[in-house]
PDB file of N, CA and C in Angstrom:
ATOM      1  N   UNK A   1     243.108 216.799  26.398  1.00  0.00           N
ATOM      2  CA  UNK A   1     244.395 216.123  26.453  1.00  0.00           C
ATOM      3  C   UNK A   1     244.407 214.922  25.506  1.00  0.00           C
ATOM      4  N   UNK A   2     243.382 214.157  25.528  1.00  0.00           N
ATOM      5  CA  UNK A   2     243.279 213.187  24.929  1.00  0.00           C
ATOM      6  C   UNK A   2     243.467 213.346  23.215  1.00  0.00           C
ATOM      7  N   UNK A   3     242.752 214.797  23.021  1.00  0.00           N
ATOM      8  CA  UNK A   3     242.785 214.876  21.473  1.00  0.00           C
ATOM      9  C   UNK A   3     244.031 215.299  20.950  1.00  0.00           C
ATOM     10  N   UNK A   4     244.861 216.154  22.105  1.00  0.00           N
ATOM     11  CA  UNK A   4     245.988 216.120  21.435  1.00  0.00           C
ATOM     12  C   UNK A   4     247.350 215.076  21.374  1.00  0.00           C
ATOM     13  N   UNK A   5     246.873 214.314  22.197  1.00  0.00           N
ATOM     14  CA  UNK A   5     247.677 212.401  22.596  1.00  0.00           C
ATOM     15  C   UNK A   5     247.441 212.160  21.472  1.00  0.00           C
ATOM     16  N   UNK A   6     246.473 212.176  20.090  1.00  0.00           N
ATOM     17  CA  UNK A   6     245.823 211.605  19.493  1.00  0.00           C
ATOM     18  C   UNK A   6     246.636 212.260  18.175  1.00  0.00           C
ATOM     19  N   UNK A   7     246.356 213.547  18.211  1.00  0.00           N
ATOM     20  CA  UNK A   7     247.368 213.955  17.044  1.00  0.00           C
ATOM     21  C   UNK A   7     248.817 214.318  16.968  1.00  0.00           C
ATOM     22  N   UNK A   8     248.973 213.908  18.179  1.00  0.00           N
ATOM     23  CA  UNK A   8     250.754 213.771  18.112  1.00  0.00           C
ATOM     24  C   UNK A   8     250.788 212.424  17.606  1.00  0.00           C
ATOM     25  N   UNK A   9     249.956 211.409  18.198  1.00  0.00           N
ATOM     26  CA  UNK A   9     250.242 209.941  16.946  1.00  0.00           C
ATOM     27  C   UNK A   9     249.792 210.028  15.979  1.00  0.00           C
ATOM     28  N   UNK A  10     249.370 210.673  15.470  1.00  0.00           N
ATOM     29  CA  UNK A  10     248.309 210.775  13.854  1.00  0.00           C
ATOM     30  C   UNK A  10     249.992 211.760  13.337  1.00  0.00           C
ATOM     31  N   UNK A  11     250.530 212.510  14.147  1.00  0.00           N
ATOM     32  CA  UNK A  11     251.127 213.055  13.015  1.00  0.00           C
ATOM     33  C   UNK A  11     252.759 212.204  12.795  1.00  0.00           C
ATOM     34  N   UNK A  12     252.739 211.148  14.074  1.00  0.00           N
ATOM     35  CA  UNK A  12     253.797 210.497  13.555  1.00  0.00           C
ATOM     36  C   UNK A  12     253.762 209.541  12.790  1.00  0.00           C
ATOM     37  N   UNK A  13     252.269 209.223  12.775  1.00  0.00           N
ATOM     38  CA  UNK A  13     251.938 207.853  11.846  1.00  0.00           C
ATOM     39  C   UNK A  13     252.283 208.326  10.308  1.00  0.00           C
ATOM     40  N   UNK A  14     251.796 209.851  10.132  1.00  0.00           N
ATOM     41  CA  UNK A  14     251.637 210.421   9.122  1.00  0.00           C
ATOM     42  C   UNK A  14     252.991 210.868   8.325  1.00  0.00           C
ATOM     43  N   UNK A  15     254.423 210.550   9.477  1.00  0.00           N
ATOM     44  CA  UNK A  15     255.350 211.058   9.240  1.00  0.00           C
ATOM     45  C   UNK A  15     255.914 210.209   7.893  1.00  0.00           C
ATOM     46  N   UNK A  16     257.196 210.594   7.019  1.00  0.00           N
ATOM     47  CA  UNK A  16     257.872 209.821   6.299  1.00  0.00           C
ATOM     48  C   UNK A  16     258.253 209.060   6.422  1.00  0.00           C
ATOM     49  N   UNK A  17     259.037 208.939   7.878  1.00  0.00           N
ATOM     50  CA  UNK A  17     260.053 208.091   8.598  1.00  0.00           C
ATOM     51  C   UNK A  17     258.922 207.049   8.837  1.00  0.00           C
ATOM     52  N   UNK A  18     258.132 206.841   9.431  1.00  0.00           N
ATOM     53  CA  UNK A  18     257.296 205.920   9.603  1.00  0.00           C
ATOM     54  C   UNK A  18     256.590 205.113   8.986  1.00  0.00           C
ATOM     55  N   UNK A  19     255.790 205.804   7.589  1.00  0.00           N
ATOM     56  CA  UNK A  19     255.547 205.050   6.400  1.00  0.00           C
ATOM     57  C   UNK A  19     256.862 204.440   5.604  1.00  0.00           C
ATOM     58  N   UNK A  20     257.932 204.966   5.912  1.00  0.00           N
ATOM     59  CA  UNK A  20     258.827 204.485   5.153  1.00  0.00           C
ATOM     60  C   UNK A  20     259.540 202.687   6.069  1.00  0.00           C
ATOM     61  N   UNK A  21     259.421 203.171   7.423  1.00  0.00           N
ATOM     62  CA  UNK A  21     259.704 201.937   8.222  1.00  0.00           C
ATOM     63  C   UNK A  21     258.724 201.398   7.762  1.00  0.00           C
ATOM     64  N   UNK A  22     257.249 201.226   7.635  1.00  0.00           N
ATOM     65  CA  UNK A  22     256.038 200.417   7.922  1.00  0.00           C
ATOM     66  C   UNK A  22     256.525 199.375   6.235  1.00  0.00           C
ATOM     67  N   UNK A  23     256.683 199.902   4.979  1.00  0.00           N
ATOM     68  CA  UNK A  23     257.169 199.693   3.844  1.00  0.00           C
ATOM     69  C   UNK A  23     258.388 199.101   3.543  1.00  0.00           C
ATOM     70  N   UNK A  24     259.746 199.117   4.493  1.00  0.00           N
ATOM     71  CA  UNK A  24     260.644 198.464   4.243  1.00  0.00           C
ATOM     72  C   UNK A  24     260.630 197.356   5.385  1.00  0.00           C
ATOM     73  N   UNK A  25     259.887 197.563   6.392  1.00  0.00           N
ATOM     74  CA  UNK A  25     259.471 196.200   7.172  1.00  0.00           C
ATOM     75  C   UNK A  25     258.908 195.323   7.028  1.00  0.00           C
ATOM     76  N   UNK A  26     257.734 195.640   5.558  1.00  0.00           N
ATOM     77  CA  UNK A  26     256.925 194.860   5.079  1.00  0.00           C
ATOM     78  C   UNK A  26     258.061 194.113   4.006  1.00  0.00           C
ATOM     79  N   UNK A  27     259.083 194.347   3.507  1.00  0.00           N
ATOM     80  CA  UNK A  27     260.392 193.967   2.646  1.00  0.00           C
ATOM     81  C   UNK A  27     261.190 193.361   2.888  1.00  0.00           C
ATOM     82  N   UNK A  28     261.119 193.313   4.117  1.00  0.00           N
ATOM     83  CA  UNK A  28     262.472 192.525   4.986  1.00  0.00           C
ATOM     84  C   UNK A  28     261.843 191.481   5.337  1.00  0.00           C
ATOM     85  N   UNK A  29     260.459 191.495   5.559  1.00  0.00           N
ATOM     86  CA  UNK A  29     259.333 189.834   5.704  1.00  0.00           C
ATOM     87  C   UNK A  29     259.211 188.980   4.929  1.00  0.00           C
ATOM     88  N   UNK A  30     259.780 189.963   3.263  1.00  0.00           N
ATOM     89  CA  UNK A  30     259.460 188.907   2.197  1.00  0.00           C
ATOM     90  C   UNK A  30     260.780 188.301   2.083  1.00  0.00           C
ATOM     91  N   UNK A  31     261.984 188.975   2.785  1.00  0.00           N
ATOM     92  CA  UNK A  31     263.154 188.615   2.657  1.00  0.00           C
ATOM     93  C   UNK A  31     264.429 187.388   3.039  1.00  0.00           C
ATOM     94  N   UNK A  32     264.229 186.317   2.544  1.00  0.00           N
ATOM     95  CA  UNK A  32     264.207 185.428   3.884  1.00  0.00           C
ATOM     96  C   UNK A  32     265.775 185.291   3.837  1.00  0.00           C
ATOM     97  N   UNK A  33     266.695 185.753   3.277  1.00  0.00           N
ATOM     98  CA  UNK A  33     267.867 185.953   3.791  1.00  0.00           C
ATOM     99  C   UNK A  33     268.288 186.840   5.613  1.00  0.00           C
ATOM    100  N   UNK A  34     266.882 187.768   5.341  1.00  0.00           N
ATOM    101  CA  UNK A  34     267.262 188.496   6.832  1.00  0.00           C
ATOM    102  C   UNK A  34     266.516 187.892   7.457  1.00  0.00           C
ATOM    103  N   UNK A  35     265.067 187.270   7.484  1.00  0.00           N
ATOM    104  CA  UNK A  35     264.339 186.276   8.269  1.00  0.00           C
ATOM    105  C   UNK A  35     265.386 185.118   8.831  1.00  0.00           C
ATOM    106  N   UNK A  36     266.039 184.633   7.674  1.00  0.00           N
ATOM    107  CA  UNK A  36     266.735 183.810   9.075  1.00  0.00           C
ATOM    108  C   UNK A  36     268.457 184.334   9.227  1.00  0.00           C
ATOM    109  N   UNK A  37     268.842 185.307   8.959  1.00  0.00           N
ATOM    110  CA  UNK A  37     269.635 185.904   9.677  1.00  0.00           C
ATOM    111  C   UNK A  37     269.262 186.315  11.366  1.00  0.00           C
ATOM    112  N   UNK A  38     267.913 187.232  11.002  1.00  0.00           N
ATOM    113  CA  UNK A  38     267.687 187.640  12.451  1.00  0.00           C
ATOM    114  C   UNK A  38     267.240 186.370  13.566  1.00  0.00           C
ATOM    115  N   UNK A  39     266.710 184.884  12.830  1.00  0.00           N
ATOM    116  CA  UNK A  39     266.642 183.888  13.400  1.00  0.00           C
ATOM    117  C   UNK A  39     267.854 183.597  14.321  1.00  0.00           C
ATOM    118  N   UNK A  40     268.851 183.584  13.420  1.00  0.00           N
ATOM    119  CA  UNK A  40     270.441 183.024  14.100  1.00  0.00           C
ATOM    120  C   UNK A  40     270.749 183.834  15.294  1.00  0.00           C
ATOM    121  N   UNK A  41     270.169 185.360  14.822  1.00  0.00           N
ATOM    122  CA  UNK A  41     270.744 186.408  15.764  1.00  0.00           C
ATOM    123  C   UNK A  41     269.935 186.146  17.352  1.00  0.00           C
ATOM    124  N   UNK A  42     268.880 186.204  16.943  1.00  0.00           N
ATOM    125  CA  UNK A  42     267.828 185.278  18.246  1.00  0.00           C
ATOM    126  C   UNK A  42     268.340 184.659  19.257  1.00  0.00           C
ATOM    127  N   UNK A  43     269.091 183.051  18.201  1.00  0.00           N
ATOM    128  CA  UNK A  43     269.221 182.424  18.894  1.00  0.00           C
ATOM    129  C   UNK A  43     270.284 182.385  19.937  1.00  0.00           C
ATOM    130  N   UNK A  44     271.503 183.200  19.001  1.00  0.00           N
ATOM    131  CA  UNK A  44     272.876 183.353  19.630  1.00  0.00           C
ATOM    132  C   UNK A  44     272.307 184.388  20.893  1.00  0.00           C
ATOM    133  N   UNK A  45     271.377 185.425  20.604  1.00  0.00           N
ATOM    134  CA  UNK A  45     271.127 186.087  21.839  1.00  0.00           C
ATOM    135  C   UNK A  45     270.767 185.299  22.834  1.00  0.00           C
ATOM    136  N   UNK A  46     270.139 184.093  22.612  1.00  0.00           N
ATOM    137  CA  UNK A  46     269.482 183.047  23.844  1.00  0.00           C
ATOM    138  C   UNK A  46     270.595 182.561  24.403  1.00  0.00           C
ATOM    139  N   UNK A  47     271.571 182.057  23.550  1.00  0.00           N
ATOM    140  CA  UNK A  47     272.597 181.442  24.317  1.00  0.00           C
ATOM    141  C   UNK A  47     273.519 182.007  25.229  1.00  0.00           C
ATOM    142  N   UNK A  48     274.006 183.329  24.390  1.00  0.00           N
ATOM    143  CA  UNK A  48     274.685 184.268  24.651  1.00  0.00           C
ATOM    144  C   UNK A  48     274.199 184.498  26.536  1.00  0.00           C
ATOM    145  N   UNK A  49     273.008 184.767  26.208  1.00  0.00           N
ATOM    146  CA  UNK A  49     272.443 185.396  27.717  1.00  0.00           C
ATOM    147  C   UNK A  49     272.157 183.810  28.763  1.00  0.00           C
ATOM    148  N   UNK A  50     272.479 182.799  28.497  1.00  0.00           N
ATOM    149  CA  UNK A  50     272.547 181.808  29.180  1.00  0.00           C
ATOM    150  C   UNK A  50     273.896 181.465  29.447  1.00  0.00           C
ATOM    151  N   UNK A  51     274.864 181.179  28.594  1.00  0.00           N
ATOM    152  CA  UNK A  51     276.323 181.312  29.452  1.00  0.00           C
ATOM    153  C   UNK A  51     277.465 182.036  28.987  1.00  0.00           C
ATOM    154  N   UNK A  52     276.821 183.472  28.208  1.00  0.00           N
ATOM    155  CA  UNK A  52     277.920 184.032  28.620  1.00  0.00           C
ATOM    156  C   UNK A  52     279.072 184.252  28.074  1.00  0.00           C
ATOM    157  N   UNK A  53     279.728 183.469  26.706  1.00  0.00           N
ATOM    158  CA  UNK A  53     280.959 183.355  26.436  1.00  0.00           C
ATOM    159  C   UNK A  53     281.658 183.883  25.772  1.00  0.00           C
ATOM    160  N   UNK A  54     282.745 184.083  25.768  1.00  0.00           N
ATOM    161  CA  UNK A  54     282.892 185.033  24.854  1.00  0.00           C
ATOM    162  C   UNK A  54     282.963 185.176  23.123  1.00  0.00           C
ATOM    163  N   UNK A  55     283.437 183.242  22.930  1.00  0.00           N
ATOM    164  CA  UNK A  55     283.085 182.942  21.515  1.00  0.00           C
ATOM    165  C   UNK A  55     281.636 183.294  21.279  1.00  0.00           C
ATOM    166  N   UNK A  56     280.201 182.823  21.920  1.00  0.00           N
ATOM    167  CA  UNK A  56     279.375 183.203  21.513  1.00  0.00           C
ATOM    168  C   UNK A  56     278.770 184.873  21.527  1.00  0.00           C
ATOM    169  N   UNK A  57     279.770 185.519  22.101  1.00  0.00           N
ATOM    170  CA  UNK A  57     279.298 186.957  21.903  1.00  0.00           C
ATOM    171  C   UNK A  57     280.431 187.379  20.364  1.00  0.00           C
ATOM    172  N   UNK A  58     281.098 187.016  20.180  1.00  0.00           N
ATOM    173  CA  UNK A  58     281.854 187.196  18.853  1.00  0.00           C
ATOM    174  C   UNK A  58     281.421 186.668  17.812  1.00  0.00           C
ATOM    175  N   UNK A  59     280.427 185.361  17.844  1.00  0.00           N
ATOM    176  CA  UNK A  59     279.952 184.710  17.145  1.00  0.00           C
ATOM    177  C   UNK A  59     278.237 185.878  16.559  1.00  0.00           C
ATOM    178  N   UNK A  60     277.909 186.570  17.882  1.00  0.00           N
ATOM    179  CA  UNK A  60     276.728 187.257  18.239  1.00  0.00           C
ATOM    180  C   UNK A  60     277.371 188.815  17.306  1.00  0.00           C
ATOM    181  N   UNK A  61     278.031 188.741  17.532  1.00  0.00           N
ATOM    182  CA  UNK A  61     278.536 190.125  16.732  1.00  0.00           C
ATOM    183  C   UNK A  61     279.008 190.402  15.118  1.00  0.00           C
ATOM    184  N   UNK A  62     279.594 189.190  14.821  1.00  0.00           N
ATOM    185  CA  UNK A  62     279.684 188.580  13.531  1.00  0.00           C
ATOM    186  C   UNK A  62     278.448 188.555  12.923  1.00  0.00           C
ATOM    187  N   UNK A  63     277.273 188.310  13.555  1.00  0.00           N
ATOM    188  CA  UNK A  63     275.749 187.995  12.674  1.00  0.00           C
ATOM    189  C   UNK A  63     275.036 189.371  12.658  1.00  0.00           C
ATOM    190  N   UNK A  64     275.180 190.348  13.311  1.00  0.00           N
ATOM    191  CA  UNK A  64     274.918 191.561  13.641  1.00  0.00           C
ATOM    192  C   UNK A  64     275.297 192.695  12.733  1.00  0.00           C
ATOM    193  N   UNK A  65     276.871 192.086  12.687  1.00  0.00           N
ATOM    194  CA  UNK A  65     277.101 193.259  11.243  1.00  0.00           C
ATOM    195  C   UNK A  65     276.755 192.693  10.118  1.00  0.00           C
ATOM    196  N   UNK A  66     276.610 191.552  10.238  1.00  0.00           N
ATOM    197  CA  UNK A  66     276.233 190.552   8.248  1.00  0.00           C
ATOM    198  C   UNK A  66     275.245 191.491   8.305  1.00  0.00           C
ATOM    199  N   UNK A  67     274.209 191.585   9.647  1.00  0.00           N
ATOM    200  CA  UNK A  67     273.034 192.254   9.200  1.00  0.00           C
ATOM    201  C   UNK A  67     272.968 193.729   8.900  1.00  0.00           C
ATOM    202  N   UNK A  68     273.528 194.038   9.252  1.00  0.00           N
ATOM    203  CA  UNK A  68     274.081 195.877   8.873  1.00  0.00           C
ATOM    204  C   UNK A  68     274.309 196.038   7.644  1.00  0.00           C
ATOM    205  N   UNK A  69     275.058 195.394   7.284  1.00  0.00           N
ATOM    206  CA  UNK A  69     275.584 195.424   5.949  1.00  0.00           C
ATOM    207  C   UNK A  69     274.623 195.050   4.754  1.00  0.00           C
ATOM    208  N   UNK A  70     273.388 194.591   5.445  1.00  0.00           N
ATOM    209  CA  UNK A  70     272.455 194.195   4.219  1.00  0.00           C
ATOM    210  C   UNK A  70     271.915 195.846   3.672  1.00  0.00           C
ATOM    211  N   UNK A  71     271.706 196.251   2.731  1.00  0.00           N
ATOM    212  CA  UNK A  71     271.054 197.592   2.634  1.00  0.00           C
ATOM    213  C   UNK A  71     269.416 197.863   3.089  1.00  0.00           C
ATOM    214  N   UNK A  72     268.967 197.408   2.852  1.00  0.00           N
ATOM    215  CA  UNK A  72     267.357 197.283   3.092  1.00  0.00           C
ATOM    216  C   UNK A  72     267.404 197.174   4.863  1.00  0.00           C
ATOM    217  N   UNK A  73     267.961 196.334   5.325  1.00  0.00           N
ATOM    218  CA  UNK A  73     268.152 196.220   6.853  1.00  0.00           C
ATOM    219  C   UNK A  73     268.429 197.751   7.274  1.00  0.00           C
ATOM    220  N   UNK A  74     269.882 197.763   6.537  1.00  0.00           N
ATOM    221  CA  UNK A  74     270.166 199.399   7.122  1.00  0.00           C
ATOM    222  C   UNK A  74     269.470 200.444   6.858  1.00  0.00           C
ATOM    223  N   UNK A  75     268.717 200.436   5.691  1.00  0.00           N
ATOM    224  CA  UNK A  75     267.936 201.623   5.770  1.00  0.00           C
ATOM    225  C   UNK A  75     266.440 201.652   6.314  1.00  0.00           C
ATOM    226  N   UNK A  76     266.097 200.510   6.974  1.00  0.00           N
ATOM    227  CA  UNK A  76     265.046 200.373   7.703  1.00  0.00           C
ATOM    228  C   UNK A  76     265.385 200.706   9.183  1.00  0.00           C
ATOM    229  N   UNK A  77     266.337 200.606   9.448  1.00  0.00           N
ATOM    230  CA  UNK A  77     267.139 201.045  10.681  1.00  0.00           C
ATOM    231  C   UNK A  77     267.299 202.428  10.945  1.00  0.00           C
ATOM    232  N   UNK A  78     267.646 202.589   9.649  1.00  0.00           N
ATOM    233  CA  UNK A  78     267.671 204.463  10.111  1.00  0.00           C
ATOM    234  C   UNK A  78     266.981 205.196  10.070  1.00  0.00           C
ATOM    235  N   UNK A  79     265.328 204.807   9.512  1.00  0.00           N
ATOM    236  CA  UNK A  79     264.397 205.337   9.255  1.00  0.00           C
ATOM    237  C   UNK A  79     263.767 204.734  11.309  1.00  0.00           C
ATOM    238  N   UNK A  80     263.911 203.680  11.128  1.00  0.00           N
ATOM    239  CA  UNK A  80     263.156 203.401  12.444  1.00  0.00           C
ATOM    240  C   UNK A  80     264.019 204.236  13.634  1.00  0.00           C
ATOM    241  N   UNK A  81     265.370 204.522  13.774  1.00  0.00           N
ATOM    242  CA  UNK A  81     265.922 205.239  14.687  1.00  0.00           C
ATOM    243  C   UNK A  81     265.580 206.776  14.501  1.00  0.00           C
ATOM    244  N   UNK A  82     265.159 207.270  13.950  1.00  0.00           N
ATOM    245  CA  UNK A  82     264.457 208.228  13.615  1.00  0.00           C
ATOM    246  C   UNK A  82     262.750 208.747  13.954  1.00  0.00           C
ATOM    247  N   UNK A  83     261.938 207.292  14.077  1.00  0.00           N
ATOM    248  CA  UNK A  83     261.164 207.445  14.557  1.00  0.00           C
ATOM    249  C   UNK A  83     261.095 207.149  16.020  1.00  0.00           C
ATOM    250  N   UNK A  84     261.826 206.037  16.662  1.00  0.00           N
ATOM    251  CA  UNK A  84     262.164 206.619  17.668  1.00  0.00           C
ATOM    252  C   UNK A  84     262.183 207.508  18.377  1.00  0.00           C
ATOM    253  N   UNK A  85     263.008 208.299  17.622  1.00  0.00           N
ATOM    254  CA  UNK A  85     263.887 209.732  18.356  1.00  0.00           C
ATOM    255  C   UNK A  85     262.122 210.478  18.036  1.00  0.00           C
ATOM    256  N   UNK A  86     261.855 210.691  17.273  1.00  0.00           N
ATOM    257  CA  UNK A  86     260.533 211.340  17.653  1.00  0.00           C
ATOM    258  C   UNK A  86     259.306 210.799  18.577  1.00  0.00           C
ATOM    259  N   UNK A  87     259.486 209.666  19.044  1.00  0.00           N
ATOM    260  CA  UNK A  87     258.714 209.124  20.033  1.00  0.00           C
ATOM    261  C   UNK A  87     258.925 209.562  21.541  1.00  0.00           C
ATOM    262  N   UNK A  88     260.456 209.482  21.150  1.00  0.00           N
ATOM    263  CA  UNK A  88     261.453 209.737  22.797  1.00  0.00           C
ATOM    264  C   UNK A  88     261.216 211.099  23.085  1.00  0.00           C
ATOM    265  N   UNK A  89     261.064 212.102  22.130  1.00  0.00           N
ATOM    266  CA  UNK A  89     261.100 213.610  22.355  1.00  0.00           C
ATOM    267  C   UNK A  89     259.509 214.015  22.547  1.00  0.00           C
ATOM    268  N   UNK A  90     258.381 213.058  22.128  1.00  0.00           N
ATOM    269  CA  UNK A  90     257.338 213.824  22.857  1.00  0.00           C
ATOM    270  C   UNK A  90     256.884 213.083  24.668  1.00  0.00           C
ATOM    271  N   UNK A  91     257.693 212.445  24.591  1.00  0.00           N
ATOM    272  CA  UNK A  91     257.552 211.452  25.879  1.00  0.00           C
ATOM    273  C   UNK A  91     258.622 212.005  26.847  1.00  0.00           C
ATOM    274  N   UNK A  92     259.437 212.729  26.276  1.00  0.00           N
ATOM    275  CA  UNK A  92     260.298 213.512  27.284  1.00  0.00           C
ATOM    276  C   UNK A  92     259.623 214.714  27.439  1.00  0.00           C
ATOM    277  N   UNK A  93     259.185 215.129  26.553  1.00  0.00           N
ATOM    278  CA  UNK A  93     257.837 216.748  26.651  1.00  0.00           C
ATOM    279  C   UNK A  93     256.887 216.326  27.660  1.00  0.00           C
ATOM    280  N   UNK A  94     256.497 215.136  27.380  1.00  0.00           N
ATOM    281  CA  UNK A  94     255.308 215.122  28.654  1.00  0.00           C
ATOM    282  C   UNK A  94     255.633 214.758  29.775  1.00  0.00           C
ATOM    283  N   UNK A  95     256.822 213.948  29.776  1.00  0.00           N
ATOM    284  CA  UNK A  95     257.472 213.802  31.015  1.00  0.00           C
ATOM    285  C   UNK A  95     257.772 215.043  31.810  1.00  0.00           C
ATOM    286  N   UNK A  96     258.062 216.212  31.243  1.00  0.00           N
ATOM    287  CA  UNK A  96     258.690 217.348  31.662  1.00  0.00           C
ATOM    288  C   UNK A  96     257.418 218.120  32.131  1.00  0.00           C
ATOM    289  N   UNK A  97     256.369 218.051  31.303  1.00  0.00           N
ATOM    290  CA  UNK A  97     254.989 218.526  31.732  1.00  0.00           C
ATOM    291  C   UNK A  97     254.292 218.342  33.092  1.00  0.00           C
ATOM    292  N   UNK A  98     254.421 216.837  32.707  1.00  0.00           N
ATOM    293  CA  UNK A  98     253.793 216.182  34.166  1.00  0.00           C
ATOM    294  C   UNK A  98     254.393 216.983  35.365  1.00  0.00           C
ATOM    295  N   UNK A  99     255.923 216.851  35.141  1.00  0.00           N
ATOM    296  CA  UNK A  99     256.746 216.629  36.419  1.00  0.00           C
ATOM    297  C   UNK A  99     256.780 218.352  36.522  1.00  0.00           C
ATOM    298  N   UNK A 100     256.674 219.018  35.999  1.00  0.00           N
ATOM    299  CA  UNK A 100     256.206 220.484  35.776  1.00  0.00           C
ATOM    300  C   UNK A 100     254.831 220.778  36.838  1.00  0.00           C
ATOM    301  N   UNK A 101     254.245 220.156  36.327  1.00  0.00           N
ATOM    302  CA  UNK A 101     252.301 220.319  37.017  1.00  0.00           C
ATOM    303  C   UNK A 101     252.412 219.639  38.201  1.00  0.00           C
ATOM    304  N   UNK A 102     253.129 218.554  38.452  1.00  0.00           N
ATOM    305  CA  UNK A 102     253.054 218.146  40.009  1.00  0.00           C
ATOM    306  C   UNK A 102     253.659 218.731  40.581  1.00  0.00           C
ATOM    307  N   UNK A 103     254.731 218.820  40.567  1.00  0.00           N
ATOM    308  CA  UNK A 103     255.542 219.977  41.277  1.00  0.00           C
ATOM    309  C   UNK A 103     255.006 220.971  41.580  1.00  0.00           C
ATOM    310  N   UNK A 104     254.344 221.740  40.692  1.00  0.00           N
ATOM    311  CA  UNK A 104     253.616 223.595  41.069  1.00  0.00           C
ATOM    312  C   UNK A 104     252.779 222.652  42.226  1.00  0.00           C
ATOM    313  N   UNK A 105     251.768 221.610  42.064  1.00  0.00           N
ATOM    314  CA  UNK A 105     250.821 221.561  43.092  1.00  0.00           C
ATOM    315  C   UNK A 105     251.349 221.183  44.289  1.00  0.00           C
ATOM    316  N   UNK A 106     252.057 220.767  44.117  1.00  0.00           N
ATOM    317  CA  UNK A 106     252.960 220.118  45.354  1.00  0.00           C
ATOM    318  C   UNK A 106     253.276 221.151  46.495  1.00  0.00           C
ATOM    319  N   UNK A 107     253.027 222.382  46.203  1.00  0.00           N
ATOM    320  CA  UNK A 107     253.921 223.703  46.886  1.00  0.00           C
ATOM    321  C   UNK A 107     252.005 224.265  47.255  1.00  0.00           C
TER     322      UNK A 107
END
């Protein structure tokens, strides 16, 4: 079990989507327009989740798409929602496994 835990991450490490996140994440560090964009975004999230308002959730949403709109942001985004989705789908496989194998013993 273990060896194949092992190359389901070896083959997502190995994937495109992933070297390609690991490479435009390393881009967005050197980037300090989105460094302190995502700073602001931080912070408005701190406030936001302390009282609540609705200027600061408009204010929170305003900094959110600046960041969308950067290209490098967005295409690090869609590469990372992508790896994701391949994270979520072998974790729903084993979820289904498990709950597969306990069940038979269960009876």
């Amino acid at each position: 079990m273990n060896k194949a835990v092992e190359e389901i991450v070896w083959t997502i490490k190995e994937s495109l989507e992933y070297k390609k996140c690991l490479e435009l994440k390393k881009l967005m560090q050197d980037n300090d327009d989105i460094k302190q964009l995502i700073a602001k975004i931080k912070l408005k999230q701190k406030e936001y989740v302390k009282y609540e308002t609705e200027d600061v959730k408009e204010e929170l949403d305003e900094l959110e798409k600046k960041l969308e709109e950067i290209p490098l942001y967005y295409e690090y985004n869609k590469y990372l929602t992508k790896v994701n989705e391949m994270i979520n789908l072998v974790k729903d496989e084993l979820n289904d496994y498990f709950d597969k194998l306990l069940n038979e013993e269960a009876y």
